[in-house]
C-alpha atoms as a PDB file:
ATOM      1  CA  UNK A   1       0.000   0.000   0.000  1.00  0.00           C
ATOM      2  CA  UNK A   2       1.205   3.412  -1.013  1.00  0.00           C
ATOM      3  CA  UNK A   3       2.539   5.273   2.428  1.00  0.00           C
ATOM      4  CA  UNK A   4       2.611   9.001   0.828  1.00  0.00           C
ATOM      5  CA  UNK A   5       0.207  10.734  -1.478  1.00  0.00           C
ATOM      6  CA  UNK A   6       1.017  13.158  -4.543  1.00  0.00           C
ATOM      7  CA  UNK A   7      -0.178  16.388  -5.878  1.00  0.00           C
ATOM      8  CA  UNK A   8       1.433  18.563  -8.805  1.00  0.00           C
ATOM      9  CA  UNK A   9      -1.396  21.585  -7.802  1.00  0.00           C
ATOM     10  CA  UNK A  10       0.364  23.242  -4.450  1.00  0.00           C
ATOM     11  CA  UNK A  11      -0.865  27.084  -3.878  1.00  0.00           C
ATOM     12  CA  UNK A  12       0.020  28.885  -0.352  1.00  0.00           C
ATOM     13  CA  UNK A  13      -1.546  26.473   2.327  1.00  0.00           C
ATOM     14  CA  UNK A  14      -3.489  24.568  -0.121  1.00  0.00           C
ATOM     15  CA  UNK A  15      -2.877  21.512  -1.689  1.00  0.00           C
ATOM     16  CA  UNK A  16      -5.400  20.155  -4.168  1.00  0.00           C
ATOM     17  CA  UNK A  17      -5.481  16.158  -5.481  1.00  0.00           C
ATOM     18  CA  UNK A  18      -7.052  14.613  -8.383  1.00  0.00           C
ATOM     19  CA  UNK A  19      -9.200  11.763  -9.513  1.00  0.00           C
ATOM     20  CA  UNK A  20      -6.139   9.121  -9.205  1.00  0.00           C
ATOM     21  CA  UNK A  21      -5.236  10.530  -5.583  1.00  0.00           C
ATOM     22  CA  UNK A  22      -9.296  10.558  -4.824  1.00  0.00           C
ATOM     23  CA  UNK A  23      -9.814   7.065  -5.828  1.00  0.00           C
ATOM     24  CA  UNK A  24      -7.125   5.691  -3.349  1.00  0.00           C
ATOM     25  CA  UNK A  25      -6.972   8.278  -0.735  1.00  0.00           C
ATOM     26  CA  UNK A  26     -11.031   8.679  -0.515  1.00  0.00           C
ATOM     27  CA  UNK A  27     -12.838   5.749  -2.146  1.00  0.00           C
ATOM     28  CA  UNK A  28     -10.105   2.865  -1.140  1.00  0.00           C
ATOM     29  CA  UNK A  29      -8.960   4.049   2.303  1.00  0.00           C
ATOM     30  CA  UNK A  30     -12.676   5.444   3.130  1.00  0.00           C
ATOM     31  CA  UNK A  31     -11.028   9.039   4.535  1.00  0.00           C
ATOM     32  CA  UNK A  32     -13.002  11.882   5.459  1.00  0.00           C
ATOM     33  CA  UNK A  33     -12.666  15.625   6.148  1.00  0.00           C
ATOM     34  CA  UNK A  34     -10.539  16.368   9.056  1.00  0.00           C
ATOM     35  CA  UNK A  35      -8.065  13.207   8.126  1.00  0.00           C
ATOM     36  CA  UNK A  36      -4.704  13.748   7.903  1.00  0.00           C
ATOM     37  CA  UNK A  37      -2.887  13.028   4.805  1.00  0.00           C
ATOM     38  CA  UNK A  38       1.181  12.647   4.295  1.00  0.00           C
ATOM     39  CA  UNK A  39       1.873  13.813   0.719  1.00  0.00           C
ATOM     40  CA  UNK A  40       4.457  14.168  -2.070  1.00  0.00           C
ATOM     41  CA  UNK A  41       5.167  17.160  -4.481  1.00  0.00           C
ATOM     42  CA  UNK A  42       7.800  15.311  -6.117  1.00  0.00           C
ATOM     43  CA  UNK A  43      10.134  18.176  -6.485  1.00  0.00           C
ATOM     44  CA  UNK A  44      11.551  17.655  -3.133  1.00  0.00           C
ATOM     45  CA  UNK A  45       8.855  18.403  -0.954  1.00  0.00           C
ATOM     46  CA  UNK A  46       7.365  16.065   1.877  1.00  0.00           C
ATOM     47  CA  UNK A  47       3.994  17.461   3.699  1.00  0.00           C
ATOM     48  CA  UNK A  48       1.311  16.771   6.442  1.00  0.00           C
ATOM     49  CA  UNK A  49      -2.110  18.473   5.875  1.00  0.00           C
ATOM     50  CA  UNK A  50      -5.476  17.656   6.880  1.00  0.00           C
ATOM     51  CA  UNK A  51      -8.264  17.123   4.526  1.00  0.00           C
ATOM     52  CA  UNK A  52     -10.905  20.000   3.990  1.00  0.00           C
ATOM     53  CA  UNK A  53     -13.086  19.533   1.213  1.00  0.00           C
ATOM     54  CA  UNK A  54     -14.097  16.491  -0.910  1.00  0.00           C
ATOM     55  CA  UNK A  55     -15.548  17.021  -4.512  1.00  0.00           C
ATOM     56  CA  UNK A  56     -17.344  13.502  -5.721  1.00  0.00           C
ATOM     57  CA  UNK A  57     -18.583  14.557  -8.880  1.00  0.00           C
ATOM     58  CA  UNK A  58     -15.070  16.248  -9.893  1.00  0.00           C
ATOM     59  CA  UNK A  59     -13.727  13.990  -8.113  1.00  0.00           C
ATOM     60  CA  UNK A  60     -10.665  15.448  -6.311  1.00  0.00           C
ATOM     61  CA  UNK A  61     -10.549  16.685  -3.108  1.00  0.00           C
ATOM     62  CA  UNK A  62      -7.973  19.076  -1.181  1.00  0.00           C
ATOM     63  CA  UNK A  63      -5.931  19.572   2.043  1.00  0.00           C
ATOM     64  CA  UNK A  64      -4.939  22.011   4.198  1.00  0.00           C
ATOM     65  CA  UNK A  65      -1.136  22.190   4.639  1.00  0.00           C
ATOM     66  CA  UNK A  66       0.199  21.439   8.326  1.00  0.00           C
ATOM     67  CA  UNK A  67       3.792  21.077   8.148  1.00  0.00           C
ATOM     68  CA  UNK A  68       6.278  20.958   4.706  1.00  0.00           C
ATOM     69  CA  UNK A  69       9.984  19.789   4.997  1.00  0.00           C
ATOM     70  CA  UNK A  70      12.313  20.528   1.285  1.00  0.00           C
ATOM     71  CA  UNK A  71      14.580  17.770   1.353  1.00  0.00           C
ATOM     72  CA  UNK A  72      18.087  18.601  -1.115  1.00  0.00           C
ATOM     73  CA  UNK A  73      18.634  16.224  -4.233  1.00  0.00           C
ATOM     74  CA  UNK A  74      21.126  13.628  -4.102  1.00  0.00           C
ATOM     75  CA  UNK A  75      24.562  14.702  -5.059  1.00  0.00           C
ATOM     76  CA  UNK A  76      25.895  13.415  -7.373  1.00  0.00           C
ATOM     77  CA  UNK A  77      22.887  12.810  -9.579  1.00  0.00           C
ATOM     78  CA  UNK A  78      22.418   9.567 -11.214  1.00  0.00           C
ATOM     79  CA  UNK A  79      20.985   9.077 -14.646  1.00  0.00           C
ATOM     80  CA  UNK A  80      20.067   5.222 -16.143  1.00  0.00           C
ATOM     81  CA  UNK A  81      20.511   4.738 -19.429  1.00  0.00           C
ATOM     82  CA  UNK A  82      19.571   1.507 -20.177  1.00  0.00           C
ATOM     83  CA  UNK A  83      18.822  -0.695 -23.684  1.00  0.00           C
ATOM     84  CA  UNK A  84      14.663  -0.766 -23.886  1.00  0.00           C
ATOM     85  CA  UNK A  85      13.829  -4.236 -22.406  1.00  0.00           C
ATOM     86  CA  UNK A  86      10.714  -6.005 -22.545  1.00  0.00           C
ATOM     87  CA  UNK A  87       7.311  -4.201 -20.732  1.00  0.00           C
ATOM     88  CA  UNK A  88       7.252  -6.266 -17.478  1.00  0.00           C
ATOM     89  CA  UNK A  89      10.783  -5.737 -16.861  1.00  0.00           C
ATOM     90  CA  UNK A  90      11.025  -2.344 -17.750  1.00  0.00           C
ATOM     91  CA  UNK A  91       8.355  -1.601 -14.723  1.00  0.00           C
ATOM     92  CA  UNK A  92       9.952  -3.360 -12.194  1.00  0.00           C
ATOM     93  CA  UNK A  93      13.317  -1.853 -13.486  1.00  0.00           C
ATOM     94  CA  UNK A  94      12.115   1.665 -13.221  1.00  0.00           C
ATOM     95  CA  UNK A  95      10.411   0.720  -9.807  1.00  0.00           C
ATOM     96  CA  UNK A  96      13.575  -0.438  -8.609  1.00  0.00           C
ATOM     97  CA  UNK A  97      15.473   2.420  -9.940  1.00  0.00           C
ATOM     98  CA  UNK A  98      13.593   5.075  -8.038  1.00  0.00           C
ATOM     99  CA  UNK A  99      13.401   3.326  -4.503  1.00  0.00           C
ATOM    100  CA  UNK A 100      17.149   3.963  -5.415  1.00  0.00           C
ATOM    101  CA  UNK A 101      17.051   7.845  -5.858  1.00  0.00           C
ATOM    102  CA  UNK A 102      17.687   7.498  -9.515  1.00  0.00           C
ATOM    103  CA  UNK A 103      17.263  11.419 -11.157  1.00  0.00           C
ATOM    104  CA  UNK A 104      16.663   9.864 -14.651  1.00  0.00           C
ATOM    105  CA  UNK A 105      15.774   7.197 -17.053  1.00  0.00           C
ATOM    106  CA  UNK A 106      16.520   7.249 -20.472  1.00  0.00           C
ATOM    107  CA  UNK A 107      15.392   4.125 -22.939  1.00  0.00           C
ATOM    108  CA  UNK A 108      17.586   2.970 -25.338  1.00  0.00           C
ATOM    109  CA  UNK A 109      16.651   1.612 -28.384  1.00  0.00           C
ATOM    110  CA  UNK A 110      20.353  -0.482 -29.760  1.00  0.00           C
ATOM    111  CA  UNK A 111      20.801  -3.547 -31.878  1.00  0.00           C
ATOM    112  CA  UNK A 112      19.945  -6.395 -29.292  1.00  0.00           C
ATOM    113  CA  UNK A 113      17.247  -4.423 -27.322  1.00  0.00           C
ATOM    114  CA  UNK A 114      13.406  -4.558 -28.056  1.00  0.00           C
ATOM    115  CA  UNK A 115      12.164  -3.405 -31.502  1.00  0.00           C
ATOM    116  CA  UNK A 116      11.996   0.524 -31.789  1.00  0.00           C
ATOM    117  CA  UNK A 117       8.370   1.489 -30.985  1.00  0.00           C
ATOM    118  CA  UNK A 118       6.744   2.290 -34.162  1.00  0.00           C
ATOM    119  CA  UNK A 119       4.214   5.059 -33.965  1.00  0.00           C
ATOM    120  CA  UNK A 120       4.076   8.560 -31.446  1.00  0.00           C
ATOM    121  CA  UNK A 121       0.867   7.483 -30.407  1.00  0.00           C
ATOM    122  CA  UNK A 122       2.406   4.348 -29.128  1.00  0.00           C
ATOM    123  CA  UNK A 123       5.388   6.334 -27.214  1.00  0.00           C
ATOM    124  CA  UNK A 124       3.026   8.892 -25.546  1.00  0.00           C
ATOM    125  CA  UNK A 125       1.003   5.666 -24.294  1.00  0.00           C
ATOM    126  CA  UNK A 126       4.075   4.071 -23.186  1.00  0.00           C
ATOM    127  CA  UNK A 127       5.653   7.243 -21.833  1.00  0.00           C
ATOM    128  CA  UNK A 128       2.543   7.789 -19.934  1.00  0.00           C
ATOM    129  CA  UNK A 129       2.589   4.556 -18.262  1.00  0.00           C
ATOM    130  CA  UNK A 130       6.348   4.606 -17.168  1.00  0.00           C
ATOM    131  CA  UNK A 131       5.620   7.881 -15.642  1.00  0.00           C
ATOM    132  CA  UNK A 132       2.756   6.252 -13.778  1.00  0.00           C
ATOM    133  CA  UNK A 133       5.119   3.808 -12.463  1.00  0.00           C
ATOM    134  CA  UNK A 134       7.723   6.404 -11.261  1.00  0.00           C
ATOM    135  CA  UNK A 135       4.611   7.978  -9.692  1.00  0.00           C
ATOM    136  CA  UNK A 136       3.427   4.938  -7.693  1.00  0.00           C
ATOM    137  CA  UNK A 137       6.937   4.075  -6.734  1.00  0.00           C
ATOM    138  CA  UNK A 138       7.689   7.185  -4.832  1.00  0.00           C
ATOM    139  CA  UNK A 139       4.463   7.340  -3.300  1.00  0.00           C
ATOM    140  CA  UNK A 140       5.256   3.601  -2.056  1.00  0.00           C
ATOM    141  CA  UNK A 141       9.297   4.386  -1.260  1.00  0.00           C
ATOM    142  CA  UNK A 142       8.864   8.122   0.048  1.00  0.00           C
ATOM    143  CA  UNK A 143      11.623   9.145  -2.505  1.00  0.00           C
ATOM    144  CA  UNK A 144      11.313  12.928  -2.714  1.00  0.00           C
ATOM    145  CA  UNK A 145      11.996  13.193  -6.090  1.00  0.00           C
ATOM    146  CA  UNK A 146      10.349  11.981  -9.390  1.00  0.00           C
ATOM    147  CA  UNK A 147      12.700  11.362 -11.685  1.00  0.00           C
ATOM    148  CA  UNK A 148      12.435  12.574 -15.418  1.00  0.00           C
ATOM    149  CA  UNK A 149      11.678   9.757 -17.865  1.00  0.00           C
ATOM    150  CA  UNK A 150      12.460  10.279 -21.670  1.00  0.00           C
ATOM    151  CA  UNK A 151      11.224   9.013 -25.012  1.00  0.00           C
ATOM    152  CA  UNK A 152      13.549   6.130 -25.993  1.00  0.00           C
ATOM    153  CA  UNK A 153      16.326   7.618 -28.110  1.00  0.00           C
ATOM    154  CA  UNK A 154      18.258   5.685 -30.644  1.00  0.00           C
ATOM    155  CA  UNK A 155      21.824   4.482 -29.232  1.00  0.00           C
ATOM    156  CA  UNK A 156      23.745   5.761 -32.066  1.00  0.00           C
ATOM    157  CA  UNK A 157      22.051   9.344 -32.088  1.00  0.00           C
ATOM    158  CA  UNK A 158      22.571   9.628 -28.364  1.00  0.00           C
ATOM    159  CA  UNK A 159      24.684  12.862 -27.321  1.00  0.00           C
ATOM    160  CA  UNK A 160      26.045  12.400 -23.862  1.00  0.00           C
ATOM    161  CA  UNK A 161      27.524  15.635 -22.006  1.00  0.00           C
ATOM    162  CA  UNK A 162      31.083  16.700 -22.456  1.00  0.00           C
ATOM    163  CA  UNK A 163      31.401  18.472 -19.207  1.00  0.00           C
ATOM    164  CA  UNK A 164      34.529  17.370 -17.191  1.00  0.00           C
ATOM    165  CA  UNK A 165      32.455  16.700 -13.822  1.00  0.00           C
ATOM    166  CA  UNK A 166      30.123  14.580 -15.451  1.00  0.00           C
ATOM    167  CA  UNK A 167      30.865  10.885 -15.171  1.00  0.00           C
ATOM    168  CA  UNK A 168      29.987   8.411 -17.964  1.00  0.00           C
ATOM    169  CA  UNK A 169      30.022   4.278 -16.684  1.00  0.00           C
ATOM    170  CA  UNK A 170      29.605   1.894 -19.430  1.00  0.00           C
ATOM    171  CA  UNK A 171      28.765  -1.487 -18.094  1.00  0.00           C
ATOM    172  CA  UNK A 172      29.318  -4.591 -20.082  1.00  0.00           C
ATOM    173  CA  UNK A 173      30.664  -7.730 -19.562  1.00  0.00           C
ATOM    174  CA  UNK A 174      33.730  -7.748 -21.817  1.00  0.00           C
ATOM    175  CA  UNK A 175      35.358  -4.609 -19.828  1.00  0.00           C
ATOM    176  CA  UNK A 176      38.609  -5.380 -18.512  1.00  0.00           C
ATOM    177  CA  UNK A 177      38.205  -2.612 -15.188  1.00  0.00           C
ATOM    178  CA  UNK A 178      35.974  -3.408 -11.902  1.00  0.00           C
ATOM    179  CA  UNK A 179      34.225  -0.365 -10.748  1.00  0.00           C
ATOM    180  CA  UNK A 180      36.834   0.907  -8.279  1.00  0.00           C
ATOM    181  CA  UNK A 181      39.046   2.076 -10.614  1.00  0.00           C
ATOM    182  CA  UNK A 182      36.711   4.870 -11.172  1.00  0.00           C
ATOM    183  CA  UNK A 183      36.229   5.571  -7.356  1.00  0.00           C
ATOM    184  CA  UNK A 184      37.751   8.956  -7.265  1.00  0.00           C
ATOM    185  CA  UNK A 185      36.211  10.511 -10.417  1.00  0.00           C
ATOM    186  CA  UNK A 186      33.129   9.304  -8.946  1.00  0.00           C
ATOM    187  CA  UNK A 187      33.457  10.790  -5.981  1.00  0.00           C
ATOM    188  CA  UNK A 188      33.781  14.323  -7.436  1.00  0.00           C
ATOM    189  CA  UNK A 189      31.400  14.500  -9.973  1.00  0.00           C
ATOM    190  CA  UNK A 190      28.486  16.424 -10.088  1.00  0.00           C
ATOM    191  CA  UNK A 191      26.512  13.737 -12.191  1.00  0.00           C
ATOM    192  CA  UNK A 192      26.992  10.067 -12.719  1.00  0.00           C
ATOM    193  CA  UNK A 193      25.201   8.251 -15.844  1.00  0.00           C
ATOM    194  CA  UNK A 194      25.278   4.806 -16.281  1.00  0.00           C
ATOM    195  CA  UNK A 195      24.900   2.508 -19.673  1.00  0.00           C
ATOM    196  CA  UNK A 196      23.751  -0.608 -19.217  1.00  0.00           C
ATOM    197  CA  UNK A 197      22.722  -2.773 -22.563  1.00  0.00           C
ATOM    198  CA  UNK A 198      20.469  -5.530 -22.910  1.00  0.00           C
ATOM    199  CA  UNK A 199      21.136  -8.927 -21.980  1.00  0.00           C
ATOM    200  CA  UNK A 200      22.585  -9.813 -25.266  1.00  0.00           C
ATOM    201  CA  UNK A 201      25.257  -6.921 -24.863  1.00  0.00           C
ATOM    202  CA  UNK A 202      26.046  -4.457 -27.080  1.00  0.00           C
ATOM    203  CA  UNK A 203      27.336  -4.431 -30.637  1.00  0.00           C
ATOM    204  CA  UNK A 204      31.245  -3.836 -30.770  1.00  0.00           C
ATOM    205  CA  UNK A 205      29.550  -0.891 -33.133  1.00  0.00           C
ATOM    206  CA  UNK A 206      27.627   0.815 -29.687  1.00  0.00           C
ATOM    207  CA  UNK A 207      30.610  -0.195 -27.574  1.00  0.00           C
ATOM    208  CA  UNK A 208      32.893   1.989 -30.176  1.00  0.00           C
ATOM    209  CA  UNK A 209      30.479   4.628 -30.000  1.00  0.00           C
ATOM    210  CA  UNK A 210      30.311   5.108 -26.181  1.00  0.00           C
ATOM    211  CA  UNK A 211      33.411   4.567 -26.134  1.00  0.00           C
ATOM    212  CA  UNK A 212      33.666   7.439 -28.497  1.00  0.00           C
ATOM    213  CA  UNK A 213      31.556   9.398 -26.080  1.00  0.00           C
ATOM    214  CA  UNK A 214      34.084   9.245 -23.245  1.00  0.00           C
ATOM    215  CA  UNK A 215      32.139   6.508 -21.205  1.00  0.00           C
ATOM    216  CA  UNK A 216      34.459   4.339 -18.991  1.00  0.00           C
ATOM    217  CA  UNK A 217      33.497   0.869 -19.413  1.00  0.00           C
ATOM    218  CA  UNK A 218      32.643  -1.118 -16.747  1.00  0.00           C
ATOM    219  CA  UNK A 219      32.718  -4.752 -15.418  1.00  0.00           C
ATOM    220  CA  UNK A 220      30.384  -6.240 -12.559  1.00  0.00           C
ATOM    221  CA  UNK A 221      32.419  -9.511 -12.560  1.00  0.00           C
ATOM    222  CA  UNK A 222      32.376 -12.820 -13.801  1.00  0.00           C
ATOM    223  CA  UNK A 223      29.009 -13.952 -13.629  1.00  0.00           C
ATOM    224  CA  UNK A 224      26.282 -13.185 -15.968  1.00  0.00           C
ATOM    225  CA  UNK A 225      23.778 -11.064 -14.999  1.00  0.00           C
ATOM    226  CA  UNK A 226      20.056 -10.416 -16.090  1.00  0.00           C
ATOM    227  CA  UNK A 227      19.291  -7.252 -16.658  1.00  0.00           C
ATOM    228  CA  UNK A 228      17.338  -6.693 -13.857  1.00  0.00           C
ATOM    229  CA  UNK A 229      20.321  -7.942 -11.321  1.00  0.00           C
ATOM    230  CA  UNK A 230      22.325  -5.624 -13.029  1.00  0.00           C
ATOM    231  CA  UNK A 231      20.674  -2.457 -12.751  1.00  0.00           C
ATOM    232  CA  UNK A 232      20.052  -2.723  -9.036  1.00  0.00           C
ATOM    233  CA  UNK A 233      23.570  -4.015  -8.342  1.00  0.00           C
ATOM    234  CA  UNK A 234      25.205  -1.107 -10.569  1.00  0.00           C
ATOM    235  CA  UNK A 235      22.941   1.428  -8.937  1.00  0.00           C
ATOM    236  CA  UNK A 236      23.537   0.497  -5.290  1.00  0.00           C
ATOM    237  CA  UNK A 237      27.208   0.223  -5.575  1.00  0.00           C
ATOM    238  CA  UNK A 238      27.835   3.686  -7.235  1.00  0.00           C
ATOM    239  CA  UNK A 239      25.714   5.482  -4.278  1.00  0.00           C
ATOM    240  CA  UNK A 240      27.953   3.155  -1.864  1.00  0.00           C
ATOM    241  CA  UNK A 241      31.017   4.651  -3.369  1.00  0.00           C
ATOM    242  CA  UNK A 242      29.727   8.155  -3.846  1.00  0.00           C
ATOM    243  CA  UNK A 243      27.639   8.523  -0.152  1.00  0.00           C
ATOM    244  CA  UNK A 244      31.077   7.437   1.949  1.00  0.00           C
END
């Protein structure tokens, strides 16, 4: 069950919820006026208000503001880049990825990695539901944040950053370096993104080309691991080396 609800509409004292907040704040956990509610803004705010008006035929309902704590981002931030896996696994990937504190997720569409989605209505229904899940999964984790998800970009056509405090992990299972040989640039940059491909690795071609983008590749040791395992491992040892 979701510990924290979340509303985009904040003005002075006044917080105001729609119909997805409604139908589990109101309709599933049966509150009332006068209940208190703990809530998200996802920018970095965490709240306590009390509710003071229900619409049902809107339906929405909103909440008086009691107490609001801003809570910094993580430094360094951490973007995913990962190769577009299959629907299922994306979810619990990007579930998984914001209990973490992950800033942002950007799909990659590259030789061994799903089919490119065809059609923009298809994206904006996709992009919509990946959002959704971010949503949900820092209502259920408390994260402050939620974390900017893109439209899957083509590998090849991918511009990374150039600045010098931005570092750029490429993990793969053919790199020769573990992860602590990149300790101390990790520790001083201002943003970390990680490449992770799909479980059939990347072509030598994509390896060459983020290669070519200054990305530092990466090894996670000997054992193959699902995508999945990878993420979550990658994720959690990088905020290890860069919260000590």
């Amino acid at each position: 069950m979701a510990n924290f609800s979340f509303s985009g509409d904040i003005s002075g004292s006044t917080a105001s919820f729609n119909q997805d907040e409604y139908r589990h704040f109101i309709t599933v956990l049966r509150k009332k006026t006068g209940d208190q509610i703990r809530f998200l803004d996802g920018k970095g705010g965490i709240y306590t208000g009390r509710v003071v008006s229900i619409d049902k035929a809107e339906p929405s309902f909103k909440t008086e503001i009691e107490t609001h704590r801003h809570y910094p981002p993580n430094s360094p931030s951490i973007t995913l880049a990962l190769a577009l896996p299959k629907g299922k696994k994306f979810v619990f990937i990007i579930q998984k990825a914001v209990e973490l504190g992950i800033k942002k997720i950007i799909p990659l569409e590259s030789r061994y990695s799903i089919k490119q989605l065809p059609a923009t209505k298809d994206k904006e229904r996709k992009l919509s539901q990946w959002q959704k899940t971010a949503l949900e999964a820092i209502k259920q984790s408390g994260n402050a944040y939620l974390p900017d998800i893109t439209y899957p970009v083509p590998l090849t056509s991918w511009q990374l950053p150039t600045e010098k405090d931005v570092a750029k992990l490429l993990f793969h299972g053919q790199a020769a370096a573990g992860i602590s040989t990149q300790a101390v640039d990790l520790a001083n940059a201002r943003e970390i993104i990680m490449v992770i491909g799909p479980e059939g690795g990347f072509s030598p071609e994509e390896i060459e080309f983020l290669n070519g983008q200054g990305c530092q590749p990466i090894n996670l040791g000997s054992t193959i691991l699902r995508l999945e395992t990878a993420v979550i491992a990658s994720i959690a040892i990088v905020q290890y080396i860069t919260r000590l």
